[in-house]
PDB file of N, CA and C in Angstrom:
ATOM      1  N   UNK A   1      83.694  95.786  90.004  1.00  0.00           N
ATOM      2  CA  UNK A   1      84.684  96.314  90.939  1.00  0.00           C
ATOM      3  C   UNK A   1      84.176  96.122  92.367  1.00  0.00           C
ATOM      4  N   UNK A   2      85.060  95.766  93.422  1.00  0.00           N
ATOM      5  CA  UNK A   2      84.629  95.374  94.555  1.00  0.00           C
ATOM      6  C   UNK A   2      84.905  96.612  95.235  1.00  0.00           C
ATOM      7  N   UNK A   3      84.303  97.162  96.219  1.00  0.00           N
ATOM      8  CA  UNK A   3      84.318  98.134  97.414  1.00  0.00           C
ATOM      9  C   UNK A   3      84.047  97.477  98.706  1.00  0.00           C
ATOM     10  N   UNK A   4      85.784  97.938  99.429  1.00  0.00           N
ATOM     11  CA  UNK A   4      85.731  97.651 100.498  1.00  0.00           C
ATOM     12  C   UNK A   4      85.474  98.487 101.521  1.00  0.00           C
ATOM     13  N   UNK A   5      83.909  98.155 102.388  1.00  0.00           N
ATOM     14  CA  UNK A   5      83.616  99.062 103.313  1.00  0.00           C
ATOM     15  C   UNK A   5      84.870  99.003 104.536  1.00  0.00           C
ATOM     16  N   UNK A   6      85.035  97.780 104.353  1.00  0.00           N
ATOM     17  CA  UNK A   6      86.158  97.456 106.098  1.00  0.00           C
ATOM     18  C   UNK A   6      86.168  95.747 106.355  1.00  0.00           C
ATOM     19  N   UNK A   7      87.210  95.643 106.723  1.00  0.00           N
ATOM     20  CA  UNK A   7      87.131  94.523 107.586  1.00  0.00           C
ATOM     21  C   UNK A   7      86.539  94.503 108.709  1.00  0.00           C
ATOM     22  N   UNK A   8      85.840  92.845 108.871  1.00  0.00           N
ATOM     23  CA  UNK A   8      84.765  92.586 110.166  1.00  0.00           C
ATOM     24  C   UNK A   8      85.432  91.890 111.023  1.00  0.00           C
ATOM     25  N   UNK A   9      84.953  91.869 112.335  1.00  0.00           N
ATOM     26  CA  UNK A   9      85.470  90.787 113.071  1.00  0.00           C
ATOM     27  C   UNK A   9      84.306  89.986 113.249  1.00  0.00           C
ATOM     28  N   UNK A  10      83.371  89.650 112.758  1.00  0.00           N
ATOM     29  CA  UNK A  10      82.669  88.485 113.187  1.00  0.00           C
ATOM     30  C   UNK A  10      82.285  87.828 111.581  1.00  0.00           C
ATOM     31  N   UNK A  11      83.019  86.285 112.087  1.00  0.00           N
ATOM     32  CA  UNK A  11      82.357  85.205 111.003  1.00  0.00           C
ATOM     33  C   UNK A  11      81.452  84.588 111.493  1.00  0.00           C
ATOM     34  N   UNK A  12      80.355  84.577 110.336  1.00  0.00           N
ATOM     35  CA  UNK A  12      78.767  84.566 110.381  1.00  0.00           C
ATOM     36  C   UNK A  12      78.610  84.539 111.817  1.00  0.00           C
ATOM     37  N   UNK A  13      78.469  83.409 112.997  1.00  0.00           N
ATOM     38  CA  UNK A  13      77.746  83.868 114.198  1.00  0.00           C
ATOM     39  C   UNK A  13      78.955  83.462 115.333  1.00  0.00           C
ATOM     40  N   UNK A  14      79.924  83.739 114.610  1.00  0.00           N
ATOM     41  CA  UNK A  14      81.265  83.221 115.857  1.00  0.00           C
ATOM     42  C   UNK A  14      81.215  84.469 115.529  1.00  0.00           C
ATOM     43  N   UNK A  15      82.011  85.293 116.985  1.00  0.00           N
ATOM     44  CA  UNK A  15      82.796  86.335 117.479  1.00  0.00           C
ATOM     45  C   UNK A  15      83.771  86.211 117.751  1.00  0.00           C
ATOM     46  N   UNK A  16      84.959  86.537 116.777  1.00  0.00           N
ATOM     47  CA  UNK A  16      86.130  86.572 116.681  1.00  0.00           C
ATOM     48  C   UNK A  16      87.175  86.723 117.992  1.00  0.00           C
ATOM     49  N   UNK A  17      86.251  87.970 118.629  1.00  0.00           N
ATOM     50  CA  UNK A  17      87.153  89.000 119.599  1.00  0.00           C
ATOM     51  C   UNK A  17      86.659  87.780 120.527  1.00  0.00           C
ATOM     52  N   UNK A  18      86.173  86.881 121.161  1.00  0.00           N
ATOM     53  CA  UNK A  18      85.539  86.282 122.141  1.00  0.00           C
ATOM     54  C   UNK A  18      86.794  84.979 122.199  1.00  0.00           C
ATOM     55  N   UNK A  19      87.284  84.592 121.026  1.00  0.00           N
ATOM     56  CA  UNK A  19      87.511  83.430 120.421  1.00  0.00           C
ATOM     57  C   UNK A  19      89.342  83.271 119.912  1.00  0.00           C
ATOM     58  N   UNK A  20      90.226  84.520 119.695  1.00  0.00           N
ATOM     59  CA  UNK A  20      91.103  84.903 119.695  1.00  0.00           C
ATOM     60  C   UNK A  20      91.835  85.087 120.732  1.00  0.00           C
ATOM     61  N   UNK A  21      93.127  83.961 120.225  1.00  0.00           N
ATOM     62  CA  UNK A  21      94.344  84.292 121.671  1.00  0.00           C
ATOM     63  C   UNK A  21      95.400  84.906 121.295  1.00  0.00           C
ATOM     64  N   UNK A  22      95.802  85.002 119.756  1.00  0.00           N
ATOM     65  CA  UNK A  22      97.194  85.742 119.253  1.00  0.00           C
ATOM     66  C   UNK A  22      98.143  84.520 119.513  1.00  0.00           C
ATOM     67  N   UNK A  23      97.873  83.045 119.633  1.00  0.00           N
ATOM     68  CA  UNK A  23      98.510  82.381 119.370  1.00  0.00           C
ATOM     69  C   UNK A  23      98.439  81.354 117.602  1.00  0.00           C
ATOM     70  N   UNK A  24      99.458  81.300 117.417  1.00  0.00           N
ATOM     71  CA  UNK A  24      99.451  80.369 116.180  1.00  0.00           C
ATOM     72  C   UNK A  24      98.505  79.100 115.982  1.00  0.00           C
ATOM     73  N   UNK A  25      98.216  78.473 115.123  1.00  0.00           N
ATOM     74  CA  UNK A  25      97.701  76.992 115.035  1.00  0.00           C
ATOM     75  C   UNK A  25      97.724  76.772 113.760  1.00  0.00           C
ATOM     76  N   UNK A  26      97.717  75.461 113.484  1.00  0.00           N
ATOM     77  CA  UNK A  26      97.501  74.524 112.242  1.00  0.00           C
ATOM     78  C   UNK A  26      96.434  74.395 111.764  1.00  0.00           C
ATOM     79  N   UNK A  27      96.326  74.337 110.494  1.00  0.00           N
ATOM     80  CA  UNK A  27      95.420  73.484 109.417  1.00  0.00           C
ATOM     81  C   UNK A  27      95.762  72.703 108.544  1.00  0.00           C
ATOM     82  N   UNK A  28      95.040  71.285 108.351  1.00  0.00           N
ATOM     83  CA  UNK A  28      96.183  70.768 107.024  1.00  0.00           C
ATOM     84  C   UNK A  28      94.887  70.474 106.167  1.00  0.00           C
ATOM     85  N   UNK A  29      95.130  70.296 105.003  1.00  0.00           N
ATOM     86  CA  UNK A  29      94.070  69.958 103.707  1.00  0.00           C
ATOM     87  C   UNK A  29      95.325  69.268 102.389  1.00  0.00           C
ATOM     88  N   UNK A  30      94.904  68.360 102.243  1.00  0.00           N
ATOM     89  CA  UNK A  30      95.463  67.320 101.089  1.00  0.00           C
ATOM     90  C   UNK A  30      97.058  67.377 101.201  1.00  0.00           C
ATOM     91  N   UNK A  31      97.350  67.164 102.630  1.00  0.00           N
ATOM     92  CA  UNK A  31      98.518  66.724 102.841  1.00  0.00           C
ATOM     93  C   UNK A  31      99.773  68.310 103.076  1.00  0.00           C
ATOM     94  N   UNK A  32      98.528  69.576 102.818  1.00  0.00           N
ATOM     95  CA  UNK A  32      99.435  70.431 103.307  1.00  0.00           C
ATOM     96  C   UNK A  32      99.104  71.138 104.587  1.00  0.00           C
ATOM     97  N   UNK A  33     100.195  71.333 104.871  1.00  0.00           N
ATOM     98  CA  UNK A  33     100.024  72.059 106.211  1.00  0.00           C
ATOM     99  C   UNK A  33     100.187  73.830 105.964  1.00  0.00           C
ATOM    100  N   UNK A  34      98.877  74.330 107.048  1.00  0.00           N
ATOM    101  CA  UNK A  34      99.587  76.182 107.402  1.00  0.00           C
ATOM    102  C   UNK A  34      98.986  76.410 108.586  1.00  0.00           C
ATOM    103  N   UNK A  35     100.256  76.950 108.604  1.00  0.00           N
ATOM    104  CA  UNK A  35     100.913  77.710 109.617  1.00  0.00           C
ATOM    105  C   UNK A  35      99.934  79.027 109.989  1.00  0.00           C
ATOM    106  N   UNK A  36      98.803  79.394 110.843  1.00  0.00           N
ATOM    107  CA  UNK A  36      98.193  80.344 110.591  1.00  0.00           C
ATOM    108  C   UNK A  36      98.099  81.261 112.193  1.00  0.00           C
ATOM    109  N   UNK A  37      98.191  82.868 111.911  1.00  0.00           N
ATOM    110  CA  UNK A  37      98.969  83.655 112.548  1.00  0.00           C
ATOM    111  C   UNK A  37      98.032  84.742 112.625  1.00  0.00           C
ATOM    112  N   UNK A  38      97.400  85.220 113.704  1.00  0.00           N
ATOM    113  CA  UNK A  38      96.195  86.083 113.618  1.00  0.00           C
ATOM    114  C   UNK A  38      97.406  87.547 113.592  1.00  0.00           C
ATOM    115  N   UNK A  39      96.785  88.567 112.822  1.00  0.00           N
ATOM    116  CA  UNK A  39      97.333  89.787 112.654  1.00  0.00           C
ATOM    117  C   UNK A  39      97.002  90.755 113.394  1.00  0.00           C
ATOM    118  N   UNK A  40      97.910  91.508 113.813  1.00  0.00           N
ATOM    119  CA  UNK A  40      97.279  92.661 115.119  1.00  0.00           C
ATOM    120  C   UNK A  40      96.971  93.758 114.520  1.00  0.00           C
ATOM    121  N   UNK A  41      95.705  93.881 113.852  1.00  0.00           N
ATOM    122  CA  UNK A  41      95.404  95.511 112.657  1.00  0.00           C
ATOM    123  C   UNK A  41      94.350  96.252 113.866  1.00  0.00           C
ATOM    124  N   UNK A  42      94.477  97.164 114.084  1.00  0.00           N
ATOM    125  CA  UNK A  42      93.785  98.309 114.495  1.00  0.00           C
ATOM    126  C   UNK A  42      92.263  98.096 114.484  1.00  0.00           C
ATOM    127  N   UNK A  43      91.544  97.327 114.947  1.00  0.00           N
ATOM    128  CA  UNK A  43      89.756  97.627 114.829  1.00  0.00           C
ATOM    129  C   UNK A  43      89.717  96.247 113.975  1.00  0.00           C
ATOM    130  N   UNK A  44      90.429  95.656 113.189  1.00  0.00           N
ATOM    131  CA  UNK A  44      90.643  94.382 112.183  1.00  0.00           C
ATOM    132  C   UNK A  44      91.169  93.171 112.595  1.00  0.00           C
ATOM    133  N   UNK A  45      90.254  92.359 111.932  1.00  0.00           N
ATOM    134  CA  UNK A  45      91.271  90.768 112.560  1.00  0.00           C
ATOM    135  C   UNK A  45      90.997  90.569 111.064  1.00  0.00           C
ATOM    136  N   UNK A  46      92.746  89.787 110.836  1.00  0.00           N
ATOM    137  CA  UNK A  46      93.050  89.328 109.503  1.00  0.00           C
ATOM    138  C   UNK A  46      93.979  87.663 110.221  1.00  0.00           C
ATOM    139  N   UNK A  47      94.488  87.374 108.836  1.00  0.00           N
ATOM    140  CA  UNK A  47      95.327  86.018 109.195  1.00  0.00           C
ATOM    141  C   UNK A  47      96.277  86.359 108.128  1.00  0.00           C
ATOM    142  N   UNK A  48      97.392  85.739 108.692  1.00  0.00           N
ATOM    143  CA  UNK A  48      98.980  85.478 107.973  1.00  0.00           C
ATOM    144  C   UNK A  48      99.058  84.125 107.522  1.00  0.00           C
ATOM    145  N   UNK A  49      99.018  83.364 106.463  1.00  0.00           N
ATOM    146  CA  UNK A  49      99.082  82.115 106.541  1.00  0.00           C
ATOM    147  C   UNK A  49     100.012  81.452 105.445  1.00  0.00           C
ATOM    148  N   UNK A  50     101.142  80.627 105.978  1.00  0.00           N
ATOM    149  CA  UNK A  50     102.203  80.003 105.602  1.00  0.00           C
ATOM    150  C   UNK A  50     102.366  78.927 105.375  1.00  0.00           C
ATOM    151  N   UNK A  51     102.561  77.888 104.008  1.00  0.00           N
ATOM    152  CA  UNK A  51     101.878  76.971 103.197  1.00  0.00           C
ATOM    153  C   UNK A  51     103.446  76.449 103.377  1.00  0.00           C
ATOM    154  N   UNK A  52     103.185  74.521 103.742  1.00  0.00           N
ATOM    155  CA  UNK A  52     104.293  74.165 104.084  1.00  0.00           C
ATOM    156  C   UNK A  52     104.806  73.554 102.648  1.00  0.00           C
ATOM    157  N   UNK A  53     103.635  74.146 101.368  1.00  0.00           N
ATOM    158  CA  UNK A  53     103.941  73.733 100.095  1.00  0.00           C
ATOM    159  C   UNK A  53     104.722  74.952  99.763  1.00  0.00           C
ATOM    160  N   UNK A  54     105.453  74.722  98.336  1.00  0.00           N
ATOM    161  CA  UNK A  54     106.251  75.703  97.536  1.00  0.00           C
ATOM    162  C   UNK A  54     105.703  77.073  97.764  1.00  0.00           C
ATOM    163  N   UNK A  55     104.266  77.028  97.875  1.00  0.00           N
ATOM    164  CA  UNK A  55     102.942  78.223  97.662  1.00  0.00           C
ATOM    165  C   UNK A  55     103.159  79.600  98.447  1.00  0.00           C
ATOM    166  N   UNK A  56     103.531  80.747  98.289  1.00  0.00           N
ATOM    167  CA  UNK A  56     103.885  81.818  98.908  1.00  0.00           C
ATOM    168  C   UNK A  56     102.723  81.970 100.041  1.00  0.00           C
ATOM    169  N   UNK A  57     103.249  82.553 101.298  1.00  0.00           N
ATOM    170  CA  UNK A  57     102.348  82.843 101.888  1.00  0.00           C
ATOM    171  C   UNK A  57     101.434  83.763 101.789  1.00  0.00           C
ATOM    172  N   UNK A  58     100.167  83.996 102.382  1.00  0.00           N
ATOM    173  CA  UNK A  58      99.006  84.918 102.123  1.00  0.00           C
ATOM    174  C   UNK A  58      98.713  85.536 103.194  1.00  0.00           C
ATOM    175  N   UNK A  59      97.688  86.648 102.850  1.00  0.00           N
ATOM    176  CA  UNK A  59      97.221  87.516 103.924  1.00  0.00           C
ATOM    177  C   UNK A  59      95.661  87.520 103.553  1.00  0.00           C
ATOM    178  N   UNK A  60      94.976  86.953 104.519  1.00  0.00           N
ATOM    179  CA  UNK A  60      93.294  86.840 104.187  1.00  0.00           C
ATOM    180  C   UNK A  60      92.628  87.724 105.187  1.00  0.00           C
ATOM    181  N   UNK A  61      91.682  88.479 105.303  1.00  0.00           N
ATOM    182  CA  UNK A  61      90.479  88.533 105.890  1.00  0.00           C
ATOM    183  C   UNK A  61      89.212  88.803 105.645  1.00  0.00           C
ATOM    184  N   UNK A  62      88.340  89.003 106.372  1.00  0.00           N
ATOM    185  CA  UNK A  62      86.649  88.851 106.007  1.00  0.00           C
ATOM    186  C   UNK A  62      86.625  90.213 106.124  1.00  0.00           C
ATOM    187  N   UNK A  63      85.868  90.163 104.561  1.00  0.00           N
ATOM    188  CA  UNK A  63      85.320  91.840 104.876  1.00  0.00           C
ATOM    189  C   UNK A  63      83.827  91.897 104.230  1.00  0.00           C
ATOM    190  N   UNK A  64      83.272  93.094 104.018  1.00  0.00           N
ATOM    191  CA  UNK A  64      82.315  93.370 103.317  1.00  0.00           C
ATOM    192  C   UNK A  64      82.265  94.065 102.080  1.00  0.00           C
ATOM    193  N   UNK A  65      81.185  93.660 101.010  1.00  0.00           N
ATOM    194  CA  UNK A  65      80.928  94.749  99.788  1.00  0.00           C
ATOM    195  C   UNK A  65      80.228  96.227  99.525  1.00  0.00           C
ATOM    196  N   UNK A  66      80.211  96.320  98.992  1.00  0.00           N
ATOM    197  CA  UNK A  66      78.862  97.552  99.238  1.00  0.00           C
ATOM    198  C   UNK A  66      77.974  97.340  99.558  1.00  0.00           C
ATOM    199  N   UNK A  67      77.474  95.968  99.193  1.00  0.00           N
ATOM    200  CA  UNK A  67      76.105  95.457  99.600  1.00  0.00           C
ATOM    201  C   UNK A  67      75.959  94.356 100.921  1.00  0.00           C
ATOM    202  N   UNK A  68      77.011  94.931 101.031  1.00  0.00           N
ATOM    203  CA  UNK A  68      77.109  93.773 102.748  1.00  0.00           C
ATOM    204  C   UNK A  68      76.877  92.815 103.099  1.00  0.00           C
ATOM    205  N   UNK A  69      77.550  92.054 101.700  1.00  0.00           N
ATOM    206  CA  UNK A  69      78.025  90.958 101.770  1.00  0.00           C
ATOM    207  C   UNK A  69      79.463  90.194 102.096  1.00  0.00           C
ATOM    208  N   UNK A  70      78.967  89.537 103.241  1.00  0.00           N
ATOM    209  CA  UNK A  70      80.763  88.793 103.972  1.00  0.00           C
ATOM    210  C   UNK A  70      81.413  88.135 102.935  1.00  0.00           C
ATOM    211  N   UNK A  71      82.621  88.450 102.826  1.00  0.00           N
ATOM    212  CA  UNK A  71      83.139  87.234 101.749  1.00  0.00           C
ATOM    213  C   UNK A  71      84.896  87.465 102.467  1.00  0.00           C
ATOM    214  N   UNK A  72      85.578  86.467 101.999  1.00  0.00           N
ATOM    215  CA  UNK A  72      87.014  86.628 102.544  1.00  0.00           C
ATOM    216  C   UNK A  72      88.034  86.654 101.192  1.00  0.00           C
ATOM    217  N   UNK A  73      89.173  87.955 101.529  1.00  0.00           N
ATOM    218  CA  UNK A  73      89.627  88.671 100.548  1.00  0.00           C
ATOM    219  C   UNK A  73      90.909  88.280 100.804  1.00  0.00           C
ATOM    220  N   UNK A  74      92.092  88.808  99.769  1.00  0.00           N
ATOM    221  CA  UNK A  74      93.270  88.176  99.883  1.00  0.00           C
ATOM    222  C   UNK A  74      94.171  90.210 100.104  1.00  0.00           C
ATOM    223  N   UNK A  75      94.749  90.314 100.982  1.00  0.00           N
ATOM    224  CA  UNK A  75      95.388  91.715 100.985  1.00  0.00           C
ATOM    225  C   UNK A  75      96.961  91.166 100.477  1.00  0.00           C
ATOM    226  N   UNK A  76      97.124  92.214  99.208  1.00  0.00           N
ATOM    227  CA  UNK A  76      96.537  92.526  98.810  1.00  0.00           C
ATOM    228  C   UNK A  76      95.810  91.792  97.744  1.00  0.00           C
ATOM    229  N   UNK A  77      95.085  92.499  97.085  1.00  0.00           N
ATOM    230  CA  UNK A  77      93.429  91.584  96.255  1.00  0.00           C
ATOM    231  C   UNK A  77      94.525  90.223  94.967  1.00  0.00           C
ATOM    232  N   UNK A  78      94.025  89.400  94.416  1.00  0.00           N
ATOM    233  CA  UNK A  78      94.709  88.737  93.619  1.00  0.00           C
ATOM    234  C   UNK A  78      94.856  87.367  93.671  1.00  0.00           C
ATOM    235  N   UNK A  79      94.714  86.840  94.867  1.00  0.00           N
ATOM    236  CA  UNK A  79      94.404  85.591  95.553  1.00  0.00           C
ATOM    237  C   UNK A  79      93.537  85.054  95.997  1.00  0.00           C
ATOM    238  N   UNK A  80      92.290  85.355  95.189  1.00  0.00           N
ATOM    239  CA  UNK A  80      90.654  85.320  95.652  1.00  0.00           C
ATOM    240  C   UNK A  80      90.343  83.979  95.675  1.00  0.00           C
ATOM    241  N   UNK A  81      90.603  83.374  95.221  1.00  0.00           N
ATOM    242  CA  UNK A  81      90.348  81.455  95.519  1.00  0.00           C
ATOM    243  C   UNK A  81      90.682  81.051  96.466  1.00  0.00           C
ATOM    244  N   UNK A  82      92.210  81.357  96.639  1.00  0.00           N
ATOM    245  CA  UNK A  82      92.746  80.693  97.720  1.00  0.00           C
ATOM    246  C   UNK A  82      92.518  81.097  98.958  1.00  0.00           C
ATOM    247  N   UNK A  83      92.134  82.801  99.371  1.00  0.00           N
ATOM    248  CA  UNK A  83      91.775  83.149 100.188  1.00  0.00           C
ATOM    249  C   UNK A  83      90.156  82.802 100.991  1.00  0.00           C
ATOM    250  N   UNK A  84      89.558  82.512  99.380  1.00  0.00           N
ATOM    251  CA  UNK A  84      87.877  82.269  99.888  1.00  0.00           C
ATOM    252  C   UNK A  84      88.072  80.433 100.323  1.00  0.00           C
ATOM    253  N   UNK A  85      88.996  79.645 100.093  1.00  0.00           N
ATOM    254  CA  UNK A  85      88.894  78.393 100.490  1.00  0.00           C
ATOM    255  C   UNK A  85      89.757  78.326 101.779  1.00  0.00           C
ATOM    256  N   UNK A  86      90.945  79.029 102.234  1.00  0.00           N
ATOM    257  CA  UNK A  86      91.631  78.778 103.143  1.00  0.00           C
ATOM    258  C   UNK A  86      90.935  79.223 104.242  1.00  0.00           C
ATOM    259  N   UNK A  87      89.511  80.910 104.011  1.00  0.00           N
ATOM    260  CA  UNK A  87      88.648  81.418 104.812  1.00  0.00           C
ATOM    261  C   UNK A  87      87.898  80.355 105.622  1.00  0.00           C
ATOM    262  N   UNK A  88      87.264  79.571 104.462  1.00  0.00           N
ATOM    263  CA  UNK A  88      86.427  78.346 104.682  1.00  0.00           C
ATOM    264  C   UNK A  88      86.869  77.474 105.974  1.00  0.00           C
ATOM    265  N   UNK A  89      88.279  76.911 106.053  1.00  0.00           N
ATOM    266  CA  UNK A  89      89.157  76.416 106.786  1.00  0.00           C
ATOM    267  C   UNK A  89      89.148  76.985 108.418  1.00  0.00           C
ATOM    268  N   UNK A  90      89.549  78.117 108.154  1.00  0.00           N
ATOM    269  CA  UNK A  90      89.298  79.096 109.509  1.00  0.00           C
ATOM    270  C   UNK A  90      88.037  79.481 110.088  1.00  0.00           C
ATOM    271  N   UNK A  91      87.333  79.560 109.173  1.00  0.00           N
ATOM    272  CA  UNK A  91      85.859  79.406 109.509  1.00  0.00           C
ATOM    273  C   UNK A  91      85.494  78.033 110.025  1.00  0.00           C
ATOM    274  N   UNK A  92      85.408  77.273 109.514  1.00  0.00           N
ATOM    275  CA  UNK A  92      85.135  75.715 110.617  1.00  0.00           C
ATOM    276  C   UNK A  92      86.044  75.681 111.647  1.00  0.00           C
ATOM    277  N   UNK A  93      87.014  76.442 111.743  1.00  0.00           N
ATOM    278  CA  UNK A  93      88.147  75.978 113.138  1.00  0.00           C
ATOM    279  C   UNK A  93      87.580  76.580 114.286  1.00  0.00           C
ATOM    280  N   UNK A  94      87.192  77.847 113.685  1.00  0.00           N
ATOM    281  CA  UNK A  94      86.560  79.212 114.816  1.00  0.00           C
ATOM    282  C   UNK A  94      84.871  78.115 115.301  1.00  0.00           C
ATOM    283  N   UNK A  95      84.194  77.768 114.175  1.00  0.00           N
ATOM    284  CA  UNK A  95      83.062  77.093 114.489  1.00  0.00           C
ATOM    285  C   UNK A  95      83.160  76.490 115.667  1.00  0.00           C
ATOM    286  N   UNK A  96      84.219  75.322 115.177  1.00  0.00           N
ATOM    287  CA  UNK A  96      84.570  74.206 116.273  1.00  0.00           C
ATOM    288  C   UNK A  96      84.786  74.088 117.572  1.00  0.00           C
ATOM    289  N   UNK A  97      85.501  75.260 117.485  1.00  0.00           N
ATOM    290  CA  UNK A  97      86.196  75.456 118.719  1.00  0.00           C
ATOM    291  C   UNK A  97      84.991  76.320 119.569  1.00  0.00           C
ATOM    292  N   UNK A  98      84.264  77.105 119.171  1.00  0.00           N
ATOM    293  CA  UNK A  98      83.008  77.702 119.733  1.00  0.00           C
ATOM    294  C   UNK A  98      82.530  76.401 120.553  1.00  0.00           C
ATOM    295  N   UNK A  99      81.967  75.160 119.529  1.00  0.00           N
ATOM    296  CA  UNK A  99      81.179  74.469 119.996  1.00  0.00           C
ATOM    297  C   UNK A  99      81.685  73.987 121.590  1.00  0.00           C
TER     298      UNK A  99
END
């Protein structure tokens, strides 16, 4: 069973809050495109993200376990693949764009 202490705002050594405009942007991977939409949560940064495939849209963010470990979750829980690979995605964008 997973325990969620909270959502974080920092992936591994990007700072979210530094790096965030509340504007939209793209990602595409094997010919699909999403649509991805930072969420305005209270103390939380999450993503809205809208698959230009059949694929319902999702709600991802990075949180921690009990043992405080980062991993990226699907709200609500159930979409754990897709959330830990689309994370991946947003995670190199945030990288990138740091650099």
């Amino acid at each position: 069973m997973t325990f969620f202490i909270g959502l974080v705002k920092k992936f591994n050594c990007v700072n979210l809050t530094m790096l965030l405009t509340n504007k939209p942007f793209k990602l595409e991977l094997n010919g699909v495109v999403m649509d991805i939409m930072e969420l305005s949560l209270p103390k939380y940064t999450a993503f809205r993200v809208v698959f230009s495939s059949p694929r319902p849209p999702i709600v991802i963010a990075r949180t921690k376990d009990a043992n405080n470990n980062i991993f990226w979750t699907s709200i609500p829980e159930g979409r754990q693949k897709e959330a830990e690979g689309v994370g991946k995605l947003i995670d190199d964008y945030f990288k990138a764009k740091k650099d």
